[in-house]
C-alpha atoms as a PDB file:
ATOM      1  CA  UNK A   1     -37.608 -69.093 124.437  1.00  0.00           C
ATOM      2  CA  UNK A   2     -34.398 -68.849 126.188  1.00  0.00           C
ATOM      3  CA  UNK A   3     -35.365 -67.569 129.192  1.00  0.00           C
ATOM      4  CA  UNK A   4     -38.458 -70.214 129.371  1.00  0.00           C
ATOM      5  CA  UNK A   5     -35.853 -72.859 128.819  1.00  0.00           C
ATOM      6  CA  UNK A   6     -33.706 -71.260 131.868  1.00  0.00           C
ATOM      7  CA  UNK A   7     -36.492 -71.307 134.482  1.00  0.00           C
ATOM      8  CA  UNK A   8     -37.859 -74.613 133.483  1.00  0.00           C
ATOM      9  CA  UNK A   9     -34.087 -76.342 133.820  1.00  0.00           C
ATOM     10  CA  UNK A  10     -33.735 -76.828 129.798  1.00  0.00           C
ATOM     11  CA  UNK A  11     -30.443 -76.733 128.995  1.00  0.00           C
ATOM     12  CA  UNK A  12     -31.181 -77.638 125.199  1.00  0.00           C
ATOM     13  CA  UNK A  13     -33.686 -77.934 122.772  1.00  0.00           C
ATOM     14  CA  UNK A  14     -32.672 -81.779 122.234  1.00  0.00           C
ATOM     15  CA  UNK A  15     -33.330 -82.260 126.254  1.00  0.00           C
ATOM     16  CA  UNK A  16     -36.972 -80.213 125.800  1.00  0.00           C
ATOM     17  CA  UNK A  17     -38.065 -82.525 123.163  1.00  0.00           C
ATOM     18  CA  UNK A  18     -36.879 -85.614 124.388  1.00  0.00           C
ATOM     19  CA  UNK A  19     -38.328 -85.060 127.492  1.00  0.00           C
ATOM     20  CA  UNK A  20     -41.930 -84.798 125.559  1.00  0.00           C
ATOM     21  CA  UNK A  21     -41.228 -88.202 124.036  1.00  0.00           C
ATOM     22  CA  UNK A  22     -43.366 -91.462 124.402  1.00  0.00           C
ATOM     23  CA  UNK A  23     -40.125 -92.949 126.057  1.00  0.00           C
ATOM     24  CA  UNK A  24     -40.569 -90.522 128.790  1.00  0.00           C
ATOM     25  CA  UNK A  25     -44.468 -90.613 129.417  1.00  0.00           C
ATOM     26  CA  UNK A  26     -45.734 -91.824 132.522  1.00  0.00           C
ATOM     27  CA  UNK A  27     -48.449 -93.738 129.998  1.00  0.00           C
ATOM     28  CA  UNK A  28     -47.071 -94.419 126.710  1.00  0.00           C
ATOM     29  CA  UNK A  29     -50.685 -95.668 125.112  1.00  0.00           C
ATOM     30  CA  UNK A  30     -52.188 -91.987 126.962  1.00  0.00           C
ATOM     31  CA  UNK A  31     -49.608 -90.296 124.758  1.00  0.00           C
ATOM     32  CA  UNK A  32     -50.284 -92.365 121.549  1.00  0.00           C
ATOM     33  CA  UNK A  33     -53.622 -91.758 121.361  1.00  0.00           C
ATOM     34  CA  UNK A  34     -53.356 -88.322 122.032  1.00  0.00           C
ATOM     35  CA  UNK A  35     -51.190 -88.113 119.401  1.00  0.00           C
ATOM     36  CA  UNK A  36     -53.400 -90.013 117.005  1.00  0.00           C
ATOM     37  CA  UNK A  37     -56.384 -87.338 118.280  1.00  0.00           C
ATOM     38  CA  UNK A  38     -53.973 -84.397 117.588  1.00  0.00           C
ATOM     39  CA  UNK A  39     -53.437 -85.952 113.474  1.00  0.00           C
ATOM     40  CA  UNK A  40     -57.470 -86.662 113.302  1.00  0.00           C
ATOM     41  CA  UNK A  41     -58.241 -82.953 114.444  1.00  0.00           C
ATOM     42  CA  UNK A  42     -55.146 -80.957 112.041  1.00  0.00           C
ATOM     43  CA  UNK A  43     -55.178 -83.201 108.944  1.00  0.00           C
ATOM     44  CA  UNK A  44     -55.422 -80.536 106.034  1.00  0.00           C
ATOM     45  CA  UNK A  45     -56.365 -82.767 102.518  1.00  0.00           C
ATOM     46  CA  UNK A  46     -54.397 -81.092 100.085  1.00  0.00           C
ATOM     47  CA  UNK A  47     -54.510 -81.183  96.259  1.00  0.00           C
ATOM     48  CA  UNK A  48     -52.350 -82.782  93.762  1.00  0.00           C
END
């Protein structure tokens, strides 16, 4: 991972994710519904 984060100019983890954020989209509602799409598709019910 720390050679990924070399070539792509990542100079910590903290920069990586923040630069995935919904701050930093070039469409905010693109990324939110995405997101929503991403919770729809992996939600795992589990038991009590």
């Amino acid at each position: 991972m720390r050679r990924w984060m070399e070539e792509n100019e990542y100079a910590s983890i903290t920069q990586m994710r923040g630069s995935m954020s919904q701050i930093n989209s070039a469409d905010p509602g693109a990324f939110e519904r995405a997101q929503y799409m991403r919770a729809l598709t992996t939600y795992r019910p589990t038991s009590l």
